[in-house]
N, C-alpha and C. Protein backbone atom coordinates (compact mmCIF):
# COMPACT_ATOMS: atom_id res chain seq x y z
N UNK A 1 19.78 8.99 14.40
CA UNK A 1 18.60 8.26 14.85
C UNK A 1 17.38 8.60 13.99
N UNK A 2 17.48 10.14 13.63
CA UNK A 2 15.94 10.26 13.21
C UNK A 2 16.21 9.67 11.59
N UNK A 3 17.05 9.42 11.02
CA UNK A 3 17.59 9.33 9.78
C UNK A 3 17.09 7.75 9.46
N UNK A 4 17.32 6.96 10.67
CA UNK A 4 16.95 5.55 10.55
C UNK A 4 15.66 5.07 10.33
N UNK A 5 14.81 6.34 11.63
CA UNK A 5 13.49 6.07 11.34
C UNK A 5 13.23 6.25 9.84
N UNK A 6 13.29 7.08 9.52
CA UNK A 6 13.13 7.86 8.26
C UNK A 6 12.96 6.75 6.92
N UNK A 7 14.30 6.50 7.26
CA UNK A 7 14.53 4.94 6.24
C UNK A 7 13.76 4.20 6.05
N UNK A 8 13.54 3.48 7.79
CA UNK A 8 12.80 2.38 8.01
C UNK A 8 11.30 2.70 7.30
N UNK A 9 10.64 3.82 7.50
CA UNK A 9 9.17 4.15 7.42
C UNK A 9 9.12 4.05 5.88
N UNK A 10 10.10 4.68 5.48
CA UNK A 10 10.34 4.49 3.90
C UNK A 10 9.97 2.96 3.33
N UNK A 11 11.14 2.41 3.81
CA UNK A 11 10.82 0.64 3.21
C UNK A 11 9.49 -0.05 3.73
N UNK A 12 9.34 0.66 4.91
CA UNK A 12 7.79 -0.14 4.95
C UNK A 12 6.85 0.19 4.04
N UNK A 13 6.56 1.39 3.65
CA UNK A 13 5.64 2.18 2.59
C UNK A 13 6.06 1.20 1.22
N UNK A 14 7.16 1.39 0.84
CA UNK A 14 7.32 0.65 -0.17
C UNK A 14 7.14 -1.08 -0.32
N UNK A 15 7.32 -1.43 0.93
CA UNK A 15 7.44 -2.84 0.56
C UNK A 15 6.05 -2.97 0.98
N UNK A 16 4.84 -1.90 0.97
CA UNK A 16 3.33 -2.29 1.11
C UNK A 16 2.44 -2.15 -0.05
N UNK A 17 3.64 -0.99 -0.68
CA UNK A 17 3.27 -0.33 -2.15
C UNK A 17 3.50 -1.84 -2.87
N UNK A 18 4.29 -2.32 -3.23
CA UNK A 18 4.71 -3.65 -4.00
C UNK A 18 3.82 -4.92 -3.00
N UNK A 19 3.12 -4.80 -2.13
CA UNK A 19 2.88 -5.58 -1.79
C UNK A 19 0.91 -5.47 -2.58
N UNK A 20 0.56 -4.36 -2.96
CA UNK A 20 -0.50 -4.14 -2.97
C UNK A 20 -0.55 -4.39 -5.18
N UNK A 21 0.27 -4.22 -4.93
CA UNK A 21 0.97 -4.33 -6.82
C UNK A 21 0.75 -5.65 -6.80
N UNK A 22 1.47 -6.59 -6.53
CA UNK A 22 1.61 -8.08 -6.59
C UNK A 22 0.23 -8.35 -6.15
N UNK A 23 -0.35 -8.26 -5.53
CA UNK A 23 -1.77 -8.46 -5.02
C UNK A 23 -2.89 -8.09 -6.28
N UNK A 24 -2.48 -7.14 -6.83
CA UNK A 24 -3.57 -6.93 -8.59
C UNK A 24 -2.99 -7.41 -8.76
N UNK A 25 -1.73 -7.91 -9.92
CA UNK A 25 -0.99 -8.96 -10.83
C UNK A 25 -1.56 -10.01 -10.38
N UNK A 26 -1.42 -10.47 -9.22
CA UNK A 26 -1.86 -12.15 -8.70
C UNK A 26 -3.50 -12.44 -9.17
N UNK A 27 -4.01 -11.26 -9.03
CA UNK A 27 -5.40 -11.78 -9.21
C UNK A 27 -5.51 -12.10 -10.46
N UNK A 28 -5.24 -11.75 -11.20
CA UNK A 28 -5.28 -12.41 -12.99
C UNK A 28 -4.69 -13.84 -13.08
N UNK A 29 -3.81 -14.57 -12.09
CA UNK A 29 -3.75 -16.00 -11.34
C UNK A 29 -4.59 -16.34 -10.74
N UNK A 30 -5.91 -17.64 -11.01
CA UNK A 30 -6.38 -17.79 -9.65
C UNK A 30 -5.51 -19.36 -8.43
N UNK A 31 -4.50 -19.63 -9.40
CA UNK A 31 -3.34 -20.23 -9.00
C UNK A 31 -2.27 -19.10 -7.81
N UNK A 32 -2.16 -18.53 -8.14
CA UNK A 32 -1.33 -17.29 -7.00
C UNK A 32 -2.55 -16.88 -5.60
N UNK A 33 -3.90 -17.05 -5.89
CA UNK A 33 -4.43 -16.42 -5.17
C UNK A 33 -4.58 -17.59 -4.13
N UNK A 34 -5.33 -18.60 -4.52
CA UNK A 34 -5.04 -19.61 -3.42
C UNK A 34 -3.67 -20.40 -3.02
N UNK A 35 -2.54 -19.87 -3.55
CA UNK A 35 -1.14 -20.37 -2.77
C UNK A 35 -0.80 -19.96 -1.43
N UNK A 36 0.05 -19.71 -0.29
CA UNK A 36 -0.21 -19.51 0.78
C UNK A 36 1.00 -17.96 0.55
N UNK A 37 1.57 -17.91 -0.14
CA UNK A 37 2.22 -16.49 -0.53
C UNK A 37 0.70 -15.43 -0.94
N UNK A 38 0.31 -15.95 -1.76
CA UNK A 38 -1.02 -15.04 -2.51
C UNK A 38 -1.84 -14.79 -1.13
N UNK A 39 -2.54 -15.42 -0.16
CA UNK A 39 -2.85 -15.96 0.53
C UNK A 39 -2.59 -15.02 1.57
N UNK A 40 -1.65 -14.46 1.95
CA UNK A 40 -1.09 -13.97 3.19
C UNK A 40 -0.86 -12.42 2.29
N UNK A 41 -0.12 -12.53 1.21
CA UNK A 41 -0.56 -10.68 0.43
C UNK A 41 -2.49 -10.11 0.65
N UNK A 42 -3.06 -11.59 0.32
CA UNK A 42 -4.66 -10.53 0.16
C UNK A 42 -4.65 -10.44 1.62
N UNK A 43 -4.50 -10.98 3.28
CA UNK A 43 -4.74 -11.05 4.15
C UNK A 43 -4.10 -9.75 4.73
N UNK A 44 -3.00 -9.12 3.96
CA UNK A 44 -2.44 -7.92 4.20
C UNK A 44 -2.92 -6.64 3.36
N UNK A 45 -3.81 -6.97 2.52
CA UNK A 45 -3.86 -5.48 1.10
C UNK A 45 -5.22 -5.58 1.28
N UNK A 46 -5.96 -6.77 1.37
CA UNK A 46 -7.42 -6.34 1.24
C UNK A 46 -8.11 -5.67 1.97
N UNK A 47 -7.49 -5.40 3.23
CA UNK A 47 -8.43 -4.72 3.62
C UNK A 47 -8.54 -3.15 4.00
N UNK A 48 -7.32 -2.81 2.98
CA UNK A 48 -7.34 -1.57 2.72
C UNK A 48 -8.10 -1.45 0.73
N UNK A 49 -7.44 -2.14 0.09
CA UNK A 49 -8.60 -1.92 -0.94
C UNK A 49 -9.82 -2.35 -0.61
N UNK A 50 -10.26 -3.08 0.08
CA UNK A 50 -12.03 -3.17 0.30
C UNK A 50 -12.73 -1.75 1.03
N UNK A 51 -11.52 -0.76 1.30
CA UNK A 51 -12.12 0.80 1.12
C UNK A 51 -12.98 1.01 0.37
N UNK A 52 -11.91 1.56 -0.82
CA UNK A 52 -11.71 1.79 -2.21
C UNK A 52 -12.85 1.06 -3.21
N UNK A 53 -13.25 -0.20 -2.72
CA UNK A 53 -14.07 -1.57 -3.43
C UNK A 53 -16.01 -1.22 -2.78
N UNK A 54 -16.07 -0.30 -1.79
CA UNK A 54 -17.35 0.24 -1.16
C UNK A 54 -17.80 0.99 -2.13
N UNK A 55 -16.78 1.88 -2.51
CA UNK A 55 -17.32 3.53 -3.19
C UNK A 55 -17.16 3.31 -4.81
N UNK A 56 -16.43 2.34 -5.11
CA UNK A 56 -16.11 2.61 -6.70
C UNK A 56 -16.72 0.92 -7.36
N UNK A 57 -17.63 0.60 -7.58
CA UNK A 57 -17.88 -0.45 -8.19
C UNK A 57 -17.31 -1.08 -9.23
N UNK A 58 -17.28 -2.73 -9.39
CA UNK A 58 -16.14 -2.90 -11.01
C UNK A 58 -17.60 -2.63 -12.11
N UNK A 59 -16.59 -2.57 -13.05
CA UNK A 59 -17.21 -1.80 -14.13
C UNK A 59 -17.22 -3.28 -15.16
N UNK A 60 -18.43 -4.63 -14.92
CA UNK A 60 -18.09 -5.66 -15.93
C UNK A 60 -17.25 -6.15 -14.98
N UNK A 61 -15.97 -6.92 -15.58
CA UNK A 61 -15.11 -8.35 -15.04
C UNK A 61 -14.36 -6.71 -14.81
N UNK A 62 -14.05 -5.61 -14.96
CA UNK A 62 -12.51 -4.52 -14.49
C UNK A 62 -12.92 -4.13 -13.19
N UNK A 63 -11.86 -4.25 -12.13
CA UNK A 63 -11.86 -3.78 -11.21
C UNK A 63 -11.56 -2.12 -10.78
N UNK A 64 -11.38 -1.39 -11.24
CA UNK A 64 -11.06 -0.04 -11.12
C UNK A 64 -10.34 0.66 -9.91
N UNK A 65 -10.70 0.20 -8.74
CA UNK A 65 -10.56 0.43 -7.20
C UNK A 65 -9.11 0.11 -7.20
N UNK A 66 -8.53 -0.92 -7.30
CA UNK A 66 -6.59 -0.72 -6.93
C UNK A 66 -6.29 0.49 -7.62
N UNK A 67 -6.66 1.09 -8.88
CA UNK A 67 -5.76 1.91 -9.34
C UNK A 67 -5.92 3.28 -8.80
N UNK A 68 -7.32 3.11 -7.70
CA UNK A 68 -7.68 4.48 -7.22
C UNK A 68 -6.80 4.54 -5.82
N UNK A 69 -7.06 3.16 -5.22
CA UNK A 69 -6.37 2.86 -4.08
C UNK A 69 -4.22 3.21 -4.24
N UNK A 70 -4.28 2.75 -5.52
CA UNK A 70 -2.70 2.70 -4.85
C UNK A 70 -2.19 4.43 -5.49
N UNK A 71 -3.11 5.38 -5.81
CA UNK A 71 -2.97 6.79 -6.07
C UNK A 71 -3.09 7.18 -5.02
N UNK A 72 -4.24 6.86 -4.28
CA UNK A 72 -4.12 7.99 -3.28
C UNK A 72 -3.08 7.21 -1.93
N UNK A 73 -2.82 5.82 -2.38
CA UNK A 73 -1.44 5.62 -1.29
C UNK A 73 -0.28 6.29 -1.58
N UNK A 74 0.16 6.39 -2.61
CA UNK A 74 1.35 7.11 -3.26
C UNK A 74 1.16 8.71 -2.45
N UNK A 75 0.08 9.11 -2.32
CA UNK A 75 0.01 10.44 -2.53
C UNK A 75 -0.13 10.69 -0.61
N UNK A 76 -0.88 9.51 0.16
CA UNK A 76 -1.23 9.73 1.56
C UNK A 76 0.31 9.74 1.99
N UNK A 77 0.94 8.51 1.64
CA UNK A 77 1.93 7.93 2.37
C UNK A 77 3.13 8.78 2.10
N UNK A 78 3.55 9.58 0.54
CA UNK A 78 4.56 10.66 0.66
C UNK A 78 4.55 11.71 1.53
N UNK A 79 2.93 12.12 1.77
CA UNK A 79 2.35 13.31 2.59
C UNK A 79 3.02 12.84 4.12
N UNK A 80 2.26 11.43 4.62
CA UNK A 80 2.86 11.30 5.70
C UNK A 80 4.49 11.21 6.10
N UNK A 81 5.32 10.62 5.20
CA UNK A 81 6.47 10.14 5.22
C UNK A 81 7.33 11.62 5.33
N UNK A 82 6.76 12.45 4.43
CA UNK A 82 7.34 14.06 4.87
C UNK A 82 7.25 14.72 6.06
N UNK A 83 5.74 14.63 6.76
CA UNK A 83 5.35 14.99 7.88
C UNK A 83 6.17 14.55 8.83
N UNK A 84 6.63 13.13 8.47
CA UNK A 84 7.09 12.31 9.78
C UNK A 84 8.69 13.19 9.45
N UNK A 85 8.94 13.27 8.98
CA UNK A 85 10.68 14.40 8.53
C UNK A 85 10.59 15.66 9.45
N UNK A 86 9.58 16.24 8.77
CA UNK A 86 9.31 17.45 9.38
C UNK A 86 9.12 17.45 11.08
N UNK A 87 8.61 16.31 11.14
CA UNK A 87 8.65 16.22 13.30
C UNK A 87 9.59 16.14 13.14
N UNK A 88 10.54 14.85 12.44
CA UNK A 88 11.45 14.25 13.48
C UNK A 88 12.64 16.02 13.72
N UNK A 89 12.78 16.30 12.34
CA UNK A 89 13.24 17.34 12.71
C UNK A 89 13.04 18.92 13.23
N UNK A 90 11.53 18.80 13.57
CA UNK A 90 11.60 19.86 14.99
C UNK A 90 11.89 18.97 16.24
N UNK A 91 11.90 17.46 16.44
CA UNK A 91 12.39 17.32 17.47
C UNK A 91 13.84 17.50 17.66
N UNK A 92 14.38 17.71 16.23
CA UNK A 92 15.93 17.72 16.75
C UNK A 92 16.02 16.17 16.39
N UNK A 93 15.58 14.93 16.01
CA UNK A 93 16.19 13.97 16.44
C UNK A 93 16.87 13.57 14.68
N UNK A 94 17.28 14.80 13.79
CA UNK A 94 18.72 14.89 12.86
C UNK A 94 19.84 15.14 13.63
């Protein structure tokens, strides 16, 4: 059981990580951004990079903020994804 969670929390992280990826790539489309795929990625990513988009200004036409944003996701979400290991297995639920 706890093995599934484990998994599951995994592919969500990742398929938010690639979701936040495709979301910079798209913007260099402004064809991707108004499609209803593009559309429904910024309605899911932006409003965790519009964190990131408060504190770090673009620098000219470069945006800088995804590359700060998806570092410290890499780095929050391994932290948490371990943590969540480490309960599941003081609960016992390995």
């Amino acid at each position: 059981m706890g093995t599934t969670i484990l998994v599951i929390a995994d592919y969500i992280y990742d398929i938010y990580y690639w979701l936040i990826l495709i979301n910079i790539f798209g913007s260099w489309f402004p064809q991707f951004q108004t499609s209803k795929i593009g559309t429904l990625v910024g309605k899911l990513v932006n409003p965790y990079l519009s964190v990131f988009r408060k504190f770090i200004p673009p620098l000219g036409m470069i945006d800088f903020s995804p590359i700060i944003a998806i570092l410290a996701y890499s780095f929050i979400g391994r932290f948490a994804l371990e943590g969540l290991r480490q309960l599941l297995m003081m609960i016992g639920a390995f």
